[in-house]
C-alpha atoms as a PDB file:
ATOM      1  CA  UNK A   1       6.172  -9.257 -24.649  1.00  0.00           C
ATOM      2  CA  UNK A   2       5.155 -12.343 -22.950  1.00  0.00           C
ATOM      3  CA  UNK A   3       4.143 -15.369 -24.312  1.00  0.00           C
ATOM      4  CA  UNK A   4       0.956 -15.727 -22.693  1.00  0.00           C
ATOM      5  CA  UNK A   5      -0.283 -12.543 -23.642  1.00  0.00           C
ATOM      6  CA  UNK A   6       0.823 -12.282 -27.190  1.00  0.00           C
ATOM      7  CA  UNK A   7      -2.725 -10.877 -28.001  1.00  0.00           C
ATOM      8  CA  UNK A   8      -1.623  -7.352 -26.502  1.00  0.00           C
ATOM      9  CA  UNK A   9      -0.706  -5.015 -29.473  1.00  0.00           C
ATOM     10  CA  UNK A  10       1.086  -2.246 -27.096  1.00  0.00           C
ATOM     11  CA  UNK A  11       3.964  -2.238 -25.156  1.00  0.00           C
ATOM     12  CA  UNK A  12       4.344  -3.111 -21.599  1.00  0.00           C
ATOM     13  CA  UNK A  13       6.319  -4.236 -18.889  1.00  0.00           C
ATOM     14  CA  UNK A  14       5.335  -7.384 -16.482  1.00  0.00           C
ATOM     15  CA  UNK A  15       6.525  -6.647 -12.906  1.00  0.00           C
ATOM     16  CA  UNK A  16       5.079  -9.617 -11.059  1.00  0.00           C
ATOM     17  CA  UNK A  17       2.096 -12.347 -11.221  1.00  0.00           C
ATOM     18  CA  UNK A  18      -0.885  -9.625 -12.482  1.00  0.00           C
ATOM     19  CA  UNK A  19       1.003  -6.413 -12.062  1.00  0.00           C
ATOM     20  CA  UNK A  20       2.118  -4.936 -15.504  1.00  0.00           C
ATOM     21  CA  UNK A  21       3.433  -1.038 -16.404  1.00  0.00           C
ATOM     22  CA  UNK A  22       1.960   0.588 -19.380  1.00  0.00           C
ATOM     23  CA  UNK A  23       1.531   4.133 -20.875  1.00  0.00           C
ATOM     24  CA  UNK A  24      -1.463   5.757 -20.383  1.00  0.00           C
ATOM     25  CA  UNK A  25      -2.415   6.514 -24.025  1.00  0.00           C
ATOM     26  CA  UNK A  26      -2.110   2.559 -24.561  1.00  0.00           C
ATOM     27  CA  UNK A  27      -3.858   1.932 -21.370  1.00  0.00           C
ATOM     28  CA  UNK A  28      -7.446   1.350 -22.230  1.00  0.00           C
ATOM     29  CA  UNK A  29      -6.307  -0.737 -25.506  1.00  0.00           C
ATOM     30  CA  UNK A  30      -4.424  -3.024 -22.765  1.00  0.00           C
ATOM     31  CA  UNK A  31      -7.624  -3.560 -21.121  1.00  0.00           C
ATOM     32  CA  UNK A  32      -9.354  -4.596 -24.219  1.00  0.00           C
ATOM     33  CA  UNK A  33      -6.685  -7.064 -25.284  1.00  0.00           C
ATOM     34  CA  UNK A  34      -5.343  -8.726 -21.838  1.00  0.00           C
ATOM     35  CA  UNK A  35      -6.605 -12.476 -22.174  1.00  0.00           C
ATOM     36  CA  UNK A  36      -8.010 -12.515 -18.818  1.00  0.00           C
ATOM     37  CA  UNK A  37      -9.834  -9.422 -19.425  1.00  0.00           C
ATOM     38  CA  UNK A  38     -11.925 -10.158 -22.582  1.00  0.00           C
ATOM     39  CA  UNK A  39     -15.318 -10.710 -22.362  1.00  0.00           C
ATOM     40  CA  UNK A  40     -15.589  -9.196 -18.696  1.00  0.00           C
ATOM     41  CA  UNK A  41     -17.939  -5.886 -18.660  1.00  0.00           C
ATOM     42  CA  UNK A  42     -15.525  -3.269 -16.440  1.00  0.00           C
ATOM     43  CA  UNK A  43     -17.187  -0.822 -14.964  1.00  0.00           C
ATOM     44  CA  UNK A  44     -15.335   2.140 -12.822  1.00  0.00           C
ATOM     45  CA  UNK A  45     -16.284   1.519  -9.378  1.00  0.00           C
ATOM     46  CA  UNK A  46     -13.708   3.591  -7.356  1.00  0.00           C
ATOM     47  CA  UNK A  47     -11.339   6.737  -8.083  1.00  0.00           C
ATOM     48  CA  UNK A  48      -9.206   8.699  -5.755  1.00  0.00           C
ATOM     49  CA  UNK A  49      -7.269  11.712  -7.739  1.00  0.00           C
ATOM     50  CA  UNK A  50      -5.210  14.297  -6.288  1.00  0.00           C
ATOM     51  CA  UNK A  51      -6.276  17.016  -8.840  1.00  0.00           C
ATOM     52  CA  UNK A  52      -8.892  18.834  -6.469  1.00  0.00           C
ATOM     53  CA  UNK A  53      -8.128  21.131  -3.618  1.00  0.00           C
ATOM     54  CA  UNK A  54      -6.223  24.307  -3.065  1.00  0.00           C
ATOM     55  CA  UNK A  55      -2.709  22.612  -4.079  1.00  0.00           C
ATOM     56  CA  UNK A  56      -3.772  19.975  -6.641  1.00  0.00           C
ATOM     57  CA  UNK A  57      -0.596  17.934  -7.399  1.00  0.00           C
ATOM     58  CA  UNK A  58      -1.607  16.700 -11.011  1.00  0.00           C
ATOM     59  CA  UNK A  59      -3.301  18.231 -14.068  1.00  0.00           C
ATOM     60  CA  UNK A  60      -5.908  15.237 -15.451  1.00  0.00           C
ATOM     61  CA  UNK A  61      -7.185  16.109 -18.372  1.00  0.00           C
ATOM     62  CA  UNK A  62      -9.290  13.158 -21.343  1.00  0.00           C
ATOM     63  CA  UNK A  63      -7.061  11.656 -24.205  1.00  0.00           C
ATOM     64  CA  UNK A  64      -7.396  14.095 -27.468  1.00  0.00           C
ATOM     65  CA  UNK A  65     -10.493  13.073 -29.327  1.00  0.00           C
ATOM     66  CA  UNK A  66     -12.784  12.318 -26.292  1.00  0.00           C
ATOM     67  CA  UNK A  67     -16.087  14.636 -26.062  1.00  0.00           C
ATOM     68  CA  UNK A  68     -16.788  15.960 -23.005  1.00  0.00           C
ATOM     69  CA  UNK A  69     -20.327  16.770 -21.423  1.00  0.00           C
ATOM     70  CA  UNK A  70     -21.216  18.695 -18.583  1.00  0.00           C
ATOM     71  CA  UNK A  71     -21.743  16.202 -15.385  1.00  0.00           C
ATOM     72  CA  UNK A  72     -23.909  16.825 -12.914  1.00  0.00           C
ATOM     73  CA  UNK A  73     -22.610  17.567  -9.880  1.00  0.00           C
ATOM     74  CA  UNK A  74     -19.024  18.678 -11.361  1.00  0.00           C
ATOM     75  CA  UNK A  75     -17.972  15.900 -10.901  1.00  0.00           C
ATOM     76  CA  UNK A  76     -15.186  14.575 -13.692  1.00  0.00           C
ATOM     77  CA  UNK A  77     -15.639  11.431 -15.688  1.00  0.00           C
ATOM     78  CA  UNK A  78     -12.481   9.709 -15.150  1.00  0.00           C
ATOM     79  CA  UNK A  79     -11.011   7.434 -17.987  1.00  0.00           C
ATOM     80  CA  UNK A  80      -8.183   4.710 -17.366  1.00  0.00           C
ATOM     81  CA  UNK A  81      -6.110   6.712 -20.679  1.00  0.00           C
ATOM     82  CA  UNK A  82      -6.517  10.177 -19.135  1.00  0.00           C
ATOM     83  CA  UNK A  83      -3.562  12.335 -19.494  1.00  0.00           C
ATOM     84  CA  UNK A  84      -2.172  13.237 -16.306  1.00  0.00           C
ATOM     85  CA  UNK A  85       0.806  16.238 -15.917  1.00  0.00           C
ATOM     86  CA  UNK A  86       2.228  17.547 -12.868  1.00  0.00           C
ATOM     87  CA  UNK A  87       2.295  20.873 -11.125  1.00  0.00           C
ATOM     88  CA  UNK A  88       4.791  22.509  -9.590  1.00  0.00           C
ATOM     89  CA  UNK A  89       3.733  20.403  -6.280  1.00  0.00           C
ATOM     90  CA  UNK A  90       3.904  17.208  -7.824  1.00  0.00           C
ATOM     91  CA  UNK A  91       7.134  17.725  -9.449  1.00  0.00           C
ATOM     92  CA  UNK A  92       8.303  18.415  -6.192  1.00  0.00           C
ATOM     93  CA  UNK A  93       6.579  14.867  -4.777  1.00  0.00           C
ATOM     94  CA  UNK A  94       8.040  13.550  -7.501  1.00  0.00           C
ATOM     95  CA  UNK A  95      11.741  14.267  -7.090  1.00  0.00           C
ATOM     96  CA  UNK A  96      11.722  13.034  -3.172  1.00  0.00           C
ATOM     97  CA  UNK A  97      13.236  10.036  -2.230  1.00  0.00           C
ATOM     98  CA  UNK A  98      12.091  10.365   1.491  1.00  0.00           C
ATOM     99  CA  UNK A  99       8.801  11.590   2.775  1.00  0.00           C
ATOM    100  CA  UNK A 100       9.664  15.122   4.950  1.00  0.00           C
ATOM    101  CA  UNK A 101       8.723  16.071   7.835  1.00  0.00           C
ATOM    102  CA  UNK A 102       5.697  17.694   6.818  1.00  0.00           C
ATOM    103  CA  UNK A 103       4.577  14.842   5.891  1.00  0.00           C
ATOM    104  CA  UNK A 104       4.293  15.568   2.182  1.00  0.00           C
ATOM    105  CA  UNK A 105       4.619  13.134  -0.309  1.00  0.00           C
ATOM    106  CA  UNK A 106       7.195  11.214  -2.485  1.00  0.00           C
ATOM    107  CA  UNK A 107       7.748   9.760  -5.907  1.00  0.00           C
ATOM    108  CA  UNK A 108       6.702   6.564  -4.987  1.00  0.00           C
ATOM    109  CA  UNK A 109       2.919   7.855  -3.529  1.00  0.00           C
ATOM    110  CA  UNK A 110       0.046   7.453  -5.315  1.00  0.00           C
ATOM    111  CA  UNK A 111      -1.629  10.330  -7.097  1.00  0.00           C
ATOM    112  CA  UNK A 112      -3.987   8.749  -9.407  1.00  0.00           C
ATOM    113  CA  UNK A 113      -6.179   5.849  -8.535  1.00  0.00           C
ATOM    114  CA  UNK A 114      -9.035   4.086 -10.756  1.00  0.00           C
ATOM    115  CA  UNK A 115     -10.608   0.666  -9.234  1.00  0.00           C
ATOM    116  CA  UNK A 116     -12.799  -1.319 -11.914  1.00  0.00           C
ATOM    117  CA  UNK A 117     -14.786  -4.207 -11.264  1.00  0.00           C
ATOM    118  CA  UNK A 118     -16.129  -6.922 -13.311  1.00  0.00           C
ATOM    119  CA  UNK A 119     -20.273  -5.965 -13.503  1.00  0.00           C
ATOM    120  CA  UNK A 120     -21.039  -9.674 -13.742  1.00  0.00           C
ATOM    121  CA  UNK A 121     -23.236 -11.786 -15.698  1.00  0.00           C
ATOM    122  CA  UNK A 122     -24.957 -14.983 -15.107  1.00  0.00           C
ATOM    123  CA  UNK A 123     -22.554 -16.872 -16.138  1.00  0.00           C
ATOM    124  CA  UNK A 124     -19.803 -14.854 -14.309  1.00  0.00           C
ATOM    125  CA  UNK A 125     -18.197 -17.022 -10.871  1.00  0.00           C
ATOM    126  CA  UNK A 126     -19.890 -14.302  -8.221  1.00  0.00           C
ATOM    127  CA  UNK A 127     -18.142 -13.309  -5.729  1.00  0.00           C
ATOM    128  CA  UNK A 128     -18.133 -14.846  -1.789  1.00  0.00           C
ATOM    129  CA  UNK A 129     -21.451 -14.285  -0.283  1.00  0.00           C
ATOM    130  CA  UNK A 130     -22.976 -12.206  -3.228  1.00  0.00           C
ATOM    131  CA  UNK A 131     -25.353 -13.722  -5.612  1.00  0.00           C
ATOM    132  CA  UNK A 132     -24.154 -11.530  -8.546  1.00  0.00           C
ATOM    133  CA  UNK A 133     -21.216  -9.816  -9.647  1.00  0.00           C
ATOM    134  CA  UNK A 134     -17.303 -11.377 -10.269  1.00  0.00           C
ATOM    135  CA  UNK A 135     -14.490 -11.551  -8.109  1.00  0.00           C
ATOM    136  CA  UNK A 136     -12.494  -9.730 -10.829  1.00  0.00           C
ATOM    137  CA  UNK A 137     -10.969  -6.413  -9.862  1.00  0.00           C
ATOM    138  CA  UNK A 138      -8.316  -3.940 -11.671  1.00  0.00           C
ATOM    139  CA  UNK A 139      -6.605  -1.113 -10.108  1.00  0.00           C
ATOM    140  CA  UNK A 140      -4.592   1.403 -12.250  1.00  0.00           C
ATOM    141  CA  UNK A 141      -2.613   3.326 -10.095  1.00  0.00           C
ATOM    142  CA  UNK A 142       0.103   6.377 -11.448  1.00  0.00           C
ATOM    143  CA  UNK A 143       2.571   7.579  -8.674  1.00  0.00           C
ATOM    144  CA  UNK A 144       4.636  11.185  -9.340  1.00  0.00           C
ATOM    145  CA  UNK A 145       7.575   9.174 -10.329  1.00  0.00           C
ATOM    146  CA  UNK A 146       5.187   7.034 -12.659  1.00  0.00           C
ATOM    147  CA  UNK A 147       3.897  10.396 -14.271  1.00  0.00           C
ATOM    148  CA  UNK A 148       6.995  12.077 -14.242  1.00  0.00           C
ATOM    149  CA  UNK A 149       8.984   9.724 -16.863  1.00  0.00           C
ATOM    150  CA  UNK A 150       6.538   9.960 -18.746  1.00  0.00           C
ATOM    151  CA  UNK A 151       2.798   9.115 -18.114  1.00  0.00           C
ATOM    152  CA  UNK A 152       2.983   5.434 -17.037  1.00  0.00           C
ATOM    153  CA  UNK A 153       0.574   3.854 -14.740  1.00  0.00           C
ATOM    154  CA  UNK A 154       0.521   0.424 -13.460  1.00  0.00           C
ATOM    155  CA  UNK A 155      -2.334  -2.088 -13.832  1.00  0.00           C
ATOM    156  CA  UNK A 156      -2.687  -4.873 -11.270  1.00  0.00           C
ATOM    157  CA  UNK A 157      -5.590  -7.682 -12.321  1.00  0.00           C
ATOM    158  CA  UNK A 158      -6.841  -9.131  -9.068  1.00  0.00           C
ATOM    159  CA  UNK A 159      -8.811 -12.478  -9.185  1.00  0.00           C
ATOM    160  CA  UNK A 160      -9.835 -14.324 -12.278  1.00  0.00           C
ATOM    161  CA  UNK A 161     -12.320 -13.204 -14.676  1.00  0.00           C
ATOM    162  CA  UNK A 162     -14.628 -16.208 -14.914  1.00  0.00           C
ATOM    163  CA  UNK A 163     -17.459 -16.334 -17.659  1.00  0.00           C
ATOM    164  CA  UNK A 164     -17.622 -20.447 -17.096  1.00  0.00           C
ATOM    165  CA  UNK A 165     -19.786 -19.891 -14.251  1.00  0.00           C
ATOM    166  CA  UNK A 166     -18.797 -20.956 -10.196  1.00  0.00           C
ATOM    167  CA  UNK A 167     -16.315 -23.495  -9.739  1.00  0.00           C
ATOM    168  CA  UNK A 168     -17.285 -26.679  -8.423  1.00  0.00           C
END
C-alpha cells in the first residue's frame, strides 16, 4: 500500500496519478475508505454493460447478501462490487490480443462501465458554469482481461472532491 492512502483496509494496486486496480468484492469498501473520497455523496450517474443483447459477453450478477427488488422498467440496479463472469463470447474477447476483422473485441475492451459523480453539497467546489454539484467523478471500468484473472476492475478518481467550498 501507499503511504498516502494508508486508510484503505483492502488490497490494491496504484497504476498512475488516480488510477488504482482492485477486486470487485473489495471495490465498494475502496470507495468508502479512499481519502479523497470520504465525505463526498456518490451517486451512479452513468453505466454501459455488455450483459444485454442476443450475445451478452458477461454474466453480472449482485455480491452474495444483497436483496434484490423488482425495478421498474427491468432495468438492473448496478453496484460498483457486482460480480461479473464471462460467457463463452467474452472468454473469447478475452483471450485476443488483436481486434479481428469482424471487428469483435479484445482483452483490453471495456465490458463493464459505472460513472459516479459527486451529488454536491453547499459546501462542495461546483463545477464550471453550474451552481451546484462537484467536479468529482469516478469511473470503474472491468475489461475481459480484467474479469478474466479474476474479477478486477479499475477505478480512476477524476478531479478533487472538495467539501471546503470554491477555491479562491
Amino acid at each position: 500500500m501507499l503511504a498516502g492512502l494508508e486508510r484503505v483496509s483492502v488490497h490494491y494496486q496504484q497504476q498512475d496519478g488516480g488510477s488504482f486496480i482492485v477486486r470487485a468484492v473489495d471495490a465498494l469498501t475502496f470507495l468508502r475508505e479512499h481519502p479523497q473520497l470520504i465525505g463526498a455523496r456518490l451517486n451512479l450517474v452513468r453505466t454501459q454493460v455488455r450483459d444485454g443483447g442476443k450475445e451478452p459477453y458477461l454474466v453480472v450478477t449482485p455480491t452474495t447478501g444483497v436483496p434484490q427488488r423488482p425495478r421498474a422498467g427491468g432495468s438492473k440496479k448496478r453496484r460498483v462490487d457486482d460480480r461479473k463472469q464471462l460467457t463463452a463470447l467474452g472468454l473469447e474477447a478475452a483471450r485476443r490480443d488483436k481486434r479481428p476483422a469482424n471487428g469483435g473485441l479484445t482483452r483490453d475492451s471495456i465490458l463493464w462501465r459505472l460513472v459516479y459523480e459527486c451529488c454536491g453539497e453547499a459546501s462542495c467546489t461546483p463545477k464550471p458554469g453550474r451552481p451546484t454539484g462537484c467536479t468529482l467523478e469516478v469511473r470503474c471500468t472491468a475489461t475481459g482481461g480484467q474479469i478474466e484473472h479474476g474479477d478486477f476492475i479499475r477505478v480512476e478518481v477524476c478531479n478533487q472532491h472538495s467539501a471546503d467550498g470554491p477555491l479562491r
